[in-house]
C-alpha atoms as a PDB file:
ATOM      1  CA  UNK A   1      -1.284-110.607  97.130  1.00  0.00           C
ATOM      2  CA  UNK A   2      -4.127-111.952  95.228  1.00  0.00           C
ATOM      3  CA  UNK A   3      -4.020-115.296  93.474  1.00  0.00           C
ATOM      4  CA  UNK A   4      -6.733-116.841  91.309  1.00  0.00           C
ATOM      5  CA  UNK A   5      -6.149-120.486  91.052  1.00  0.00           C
ATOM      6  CA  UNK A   6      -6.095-122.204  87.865  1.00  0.00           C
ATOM      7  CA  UNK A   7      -8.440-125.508  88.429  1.00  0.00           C
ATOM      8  CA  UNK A   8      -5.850-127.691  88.494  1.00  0.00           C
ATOM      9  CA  UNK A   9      -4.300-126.407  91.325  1.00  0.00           C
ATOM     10  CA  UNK A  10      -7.168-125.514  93.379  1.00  0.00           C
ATOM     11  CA  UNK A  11      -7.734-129.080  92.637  1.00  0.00           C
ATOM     12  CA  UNK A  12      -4.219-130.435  93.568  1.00  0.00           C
ATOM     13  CA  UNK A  13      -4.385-127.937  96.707  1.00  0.00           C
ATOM     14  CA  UNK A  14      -7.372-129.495  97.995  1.00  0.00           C
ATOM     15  CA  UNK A  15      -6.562-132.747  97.418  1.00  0.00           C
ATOM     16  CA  UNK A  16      -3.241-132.409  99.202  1.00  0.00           C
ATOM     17  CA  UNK A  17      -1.108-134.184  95.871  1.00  0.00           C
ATOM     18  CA  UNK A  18       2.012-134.600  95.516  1.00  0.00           C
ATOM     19  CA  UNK A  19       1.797-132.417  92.319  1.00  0.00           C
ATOM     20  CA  UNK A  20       1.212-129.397  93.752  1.00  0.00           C
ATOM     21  CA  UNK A  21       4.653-127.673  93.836  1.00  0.00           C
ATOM     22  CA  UNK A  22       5.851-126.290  96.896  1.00  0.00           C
ATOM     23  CA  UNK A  23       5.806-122.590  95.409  1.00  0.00           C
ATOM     24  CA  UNK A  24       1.930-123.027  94.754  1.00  0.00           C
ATOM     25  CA  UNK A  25       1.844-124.324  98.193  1.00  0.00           C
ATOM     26  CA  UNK A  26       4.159-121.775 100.000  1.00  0.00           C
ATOM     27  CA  UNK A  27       1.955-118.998  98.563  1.00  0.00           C
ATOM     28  CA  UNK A  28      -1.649-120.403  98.887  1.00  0.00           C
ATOM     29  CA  UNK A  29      -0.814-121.456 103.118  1.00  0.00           C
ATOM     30  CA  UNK A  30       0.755-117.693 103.201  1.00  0.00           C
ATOM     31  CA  UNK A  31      -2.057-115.792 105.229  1.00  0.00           C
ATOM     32  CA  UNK A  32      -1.304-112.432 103.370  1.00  0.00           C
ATOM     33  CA  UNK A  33      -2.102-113.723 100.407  1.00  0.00           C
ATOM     34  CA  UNK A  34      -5.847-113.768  99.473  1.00  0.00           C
ATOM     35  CA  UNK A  35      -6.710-116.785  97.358  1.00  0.00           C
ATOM     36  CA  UNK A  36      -9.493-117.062  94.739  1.00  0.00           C
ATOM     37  CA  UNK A  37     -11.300-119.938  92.438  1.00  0.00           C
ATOM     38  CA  UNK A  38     -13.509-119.060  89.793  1.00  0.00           C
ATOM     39  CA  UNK A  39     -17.348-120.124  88.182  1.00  0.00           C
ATOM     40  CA  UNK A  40     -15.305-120.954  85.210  1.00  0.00           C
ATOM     41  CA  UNK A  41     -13.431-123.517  87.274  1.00  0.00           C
ATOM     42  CA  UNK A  42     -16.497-124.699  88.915  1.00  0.00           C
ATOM     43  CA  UNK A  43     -18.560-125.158  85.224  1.00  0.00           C
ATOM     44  CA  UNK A  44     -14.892-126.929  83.802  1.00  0.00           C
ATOM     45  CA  UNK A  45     -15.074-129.456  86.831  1.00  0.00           C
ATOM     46  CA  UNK A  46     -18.725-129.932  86.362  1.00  0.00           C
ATOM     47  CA  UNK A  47     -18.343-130.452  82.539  1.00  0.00           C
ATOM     48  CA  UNK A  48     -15.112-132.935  82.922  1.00  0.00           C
ATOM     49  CA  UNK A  49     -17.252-134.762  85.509  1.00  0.00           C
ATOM     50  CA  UNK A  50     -19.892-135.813  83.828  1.00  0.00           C
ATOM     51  CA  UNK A  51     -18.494-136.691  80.573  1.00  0.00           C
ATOM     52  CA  UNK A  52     -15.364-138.525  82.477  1.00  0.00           C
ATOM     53  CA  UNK A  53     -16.434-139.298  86.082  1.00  0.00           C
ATOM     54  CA  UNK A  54     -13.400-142.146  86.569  1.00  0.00           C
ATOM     55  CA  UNK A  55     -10.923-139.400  85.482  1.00  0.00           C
ATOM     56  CA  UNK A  56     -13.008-136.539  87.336  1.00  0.00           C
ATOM     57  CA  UNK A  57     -14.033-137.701  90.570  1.00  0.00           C
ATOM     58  CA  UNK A  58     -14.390-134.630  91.950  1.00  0.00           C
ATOM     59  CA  UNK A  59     -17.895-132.814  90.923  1.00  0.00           C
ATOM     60  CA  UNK A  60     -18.337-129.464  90.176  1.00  0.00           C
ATOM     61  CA  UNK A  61     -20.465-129.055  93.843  1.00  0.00           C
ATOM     62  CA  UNK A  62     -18.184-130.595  95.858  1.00  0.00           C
ATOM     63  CA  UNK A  63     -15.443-128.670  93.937  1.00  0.00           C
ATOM     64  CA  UNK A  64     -17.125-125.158  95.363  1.00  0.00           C
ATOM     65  CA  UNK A  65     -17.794-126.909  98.380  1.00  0.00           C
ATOM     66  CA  UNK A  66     -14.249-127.607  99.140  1.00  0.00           C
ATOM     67  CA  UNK A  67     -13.137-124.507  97.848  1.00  0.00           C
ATOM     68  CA  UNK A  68     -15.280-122.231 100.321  1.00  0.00           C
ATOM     69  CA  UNK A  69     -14.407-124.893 103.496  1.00  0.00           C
ATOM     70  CA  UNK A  70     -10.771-123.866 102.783  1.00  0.00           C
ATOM     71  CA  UNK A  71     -11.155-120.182 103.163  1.00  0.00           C
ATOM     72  CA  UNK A  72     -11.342-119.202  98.936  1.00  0.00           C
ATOM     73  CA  UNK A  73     -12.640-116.493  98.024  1.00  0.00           C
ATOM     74  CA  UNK A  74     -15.567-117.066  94.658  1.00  0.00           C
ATOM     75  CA  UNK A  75     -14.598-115.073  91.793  1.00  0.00           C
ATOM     76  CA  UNK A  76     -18.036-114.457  89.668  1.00  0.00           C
ATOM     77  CA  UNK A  77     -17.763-114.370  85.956  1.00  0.00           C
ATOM     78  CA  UNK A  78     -18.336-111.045  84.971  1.00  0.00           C
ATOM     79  CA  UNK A  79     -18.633-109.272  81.112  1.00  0.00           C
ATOM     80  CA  UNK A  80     -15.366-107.171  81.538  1.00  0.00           C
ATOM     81  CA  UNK A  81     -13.920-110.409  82.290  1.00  0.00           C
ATOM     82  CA  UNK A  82     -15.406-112.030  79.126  1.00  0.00           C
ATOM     83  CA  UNK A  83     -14.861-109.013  76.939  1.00  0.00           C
ATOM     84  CA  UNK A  84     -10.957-108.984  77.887  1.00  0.00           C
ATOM     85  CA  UNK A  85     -10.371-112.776  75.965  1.00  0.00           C
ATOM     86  CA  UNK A  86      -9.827-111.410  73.396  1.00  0.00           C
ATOM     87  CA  UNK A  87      -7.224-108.726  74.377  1.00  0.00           C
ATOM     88  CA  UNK A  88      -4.878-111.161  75.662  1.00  0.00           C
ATOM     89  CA  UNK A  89      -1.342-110.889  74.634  1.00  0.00           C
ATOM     90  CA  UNK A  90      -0.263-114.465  73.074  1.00  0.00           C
ATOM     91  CA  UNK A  91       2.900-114.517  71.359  1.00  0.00           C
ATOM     92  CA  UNK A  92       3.305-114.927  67.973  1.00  0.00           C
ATOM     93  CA  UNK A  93       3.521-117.984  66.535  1.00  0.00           C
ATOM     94  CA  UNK A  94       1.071-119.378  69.120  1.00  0.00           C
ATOM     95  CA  UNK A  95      -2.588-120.604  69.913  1.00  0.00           C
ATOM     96  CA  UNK A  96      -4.437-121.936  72.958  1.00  0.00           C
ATOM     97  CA  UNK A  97      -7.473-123.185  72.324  1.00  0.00           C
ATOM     98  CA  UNK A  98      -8.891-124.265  75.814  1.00  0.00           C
ATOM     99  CA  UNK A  99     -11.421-121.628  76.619  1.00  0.00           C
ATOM    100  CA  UNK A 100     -11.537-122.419  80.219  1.00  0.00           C
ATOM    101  CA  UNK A 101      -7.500-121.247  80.616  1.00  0.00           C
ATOM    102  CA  UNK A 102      -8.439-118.057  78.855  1.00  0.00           C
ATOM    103  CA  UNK A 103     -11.431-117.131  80.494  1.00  0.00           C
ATOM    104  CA  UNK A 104      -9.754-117.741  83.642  1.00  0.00           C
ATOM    105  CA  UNK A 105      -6.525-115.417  82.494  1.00  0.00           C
ATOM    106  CA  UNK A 106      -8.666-112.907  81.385  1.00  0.00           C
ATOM    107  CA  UNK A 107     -10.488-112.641  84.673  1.00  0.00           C
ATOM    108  CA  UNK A 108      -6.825-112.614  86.890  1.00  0.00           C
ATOM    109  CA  UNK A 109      -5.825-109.780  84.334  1.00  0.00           C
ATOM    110  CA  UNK A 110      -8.914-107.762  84.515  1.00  0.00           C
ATOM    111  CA  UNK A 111      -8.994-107.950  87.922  1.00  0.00           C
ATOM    112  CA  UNK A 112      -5.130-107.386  88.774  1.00  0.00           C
ATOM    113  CA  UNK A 113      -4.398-110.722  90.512  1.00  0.00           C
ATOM    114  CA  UNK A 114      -2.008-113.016  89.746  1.00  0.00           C
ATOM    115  CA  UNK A 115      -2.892-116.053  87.934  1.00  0.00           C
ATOM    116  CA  UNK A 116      -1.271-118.927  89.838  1.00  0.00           C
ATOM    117  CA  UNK A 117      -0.628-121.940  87.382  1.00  0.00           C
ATOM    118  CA  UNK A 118       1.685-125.115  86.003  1.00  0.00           C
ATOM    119  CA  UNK A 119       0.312-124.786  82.886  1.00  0.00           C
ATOM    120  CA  UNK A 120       3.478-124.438  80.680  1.00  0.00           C
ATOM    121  CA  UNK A 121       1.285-123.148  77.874  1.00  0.00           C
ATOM    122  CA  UNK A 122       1.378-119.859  79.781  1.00  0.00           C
ATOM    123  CA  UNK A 123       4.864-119.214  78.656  1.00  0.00           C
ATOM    124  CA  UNK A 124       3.583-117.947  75.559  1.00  0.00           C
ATOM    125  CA  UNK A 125       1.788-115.215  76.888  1.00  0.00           C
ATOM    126  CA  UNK A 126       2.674-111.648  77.405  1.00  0.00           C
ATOM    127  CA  UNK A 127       0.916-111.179  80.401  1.00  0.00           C
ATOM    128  CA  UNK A 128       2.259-109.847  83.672  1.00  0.00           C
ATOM    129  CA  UNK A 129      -0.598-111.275  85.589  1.00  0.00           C
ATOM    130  CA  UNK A 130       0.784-115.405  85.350  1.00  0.00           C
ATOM    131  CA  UNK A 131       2.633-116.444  87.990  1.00  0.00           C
ATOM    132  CA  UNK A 132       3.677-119.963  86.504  1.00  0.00           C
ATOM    133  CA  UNK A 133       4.828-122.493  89.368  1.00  0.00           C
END
């Protein structure tokens, strides 16, 4: 299976935290699983970290760094990805206005992975692609 990682859980997986739940564990250690992080993560890491370096410790180089010394797979940002934002299914009733969750759902959906994520505002999408842990 392929799983992108939303950036808090690549984040939480690399970090080994506690708040990683053992789902999102069980299926990033699973070796038949092929696990991705995206650009979009690595320009949201690099964007928290300099405005909020106490919160952010974590910079957006050592971020990819990390990422590729555990075996991830880069996922470029690509226009098919970008052009799909705004086909995303959200149901009514609803908005999400964090760009960097979109862009990354858009790129899992385009691509056919599975978006791997603890982001409860996912339950408001129609999307087969989230796989919310």
């Amino acid at each position: 299976m392929d799983l992108l990682l939303d950036t808090h859980i690549a984040l939480w997986a690399l970090n080994d935290d506690p708040k990683l739940p053992a789902k999102a564990f069980e299926l990033i250690n699973d070796l038949n699983n092929n696990i991705y992080f995206s650009v979009i993560s690595v320009m949201e890491i690099s964007i928290k970290h300099n405005k909020f370096p106490d919160i952010f410790e974590m910079s957006g180089e050592a971020f990819y760094s990390a990422c590729l010394e555990s075996g991830y797979y880069t996922l470029p940002l690509k226009p098919k990805h970008a052009r799909l934002i705004d086909g995303l299914v959200l149901k009514e009733g609803y908005s999400h206005n964090d760009p960097f969750d979109r862009a990354l759902l858009a790129q899992a959906k385009q691509e056919d992975f599975f978006f791997l994520t603890h982001d409860h505002m996912f339950e408001h999408y129609d999307e087969k692609c989230i796989l919310l842990v």
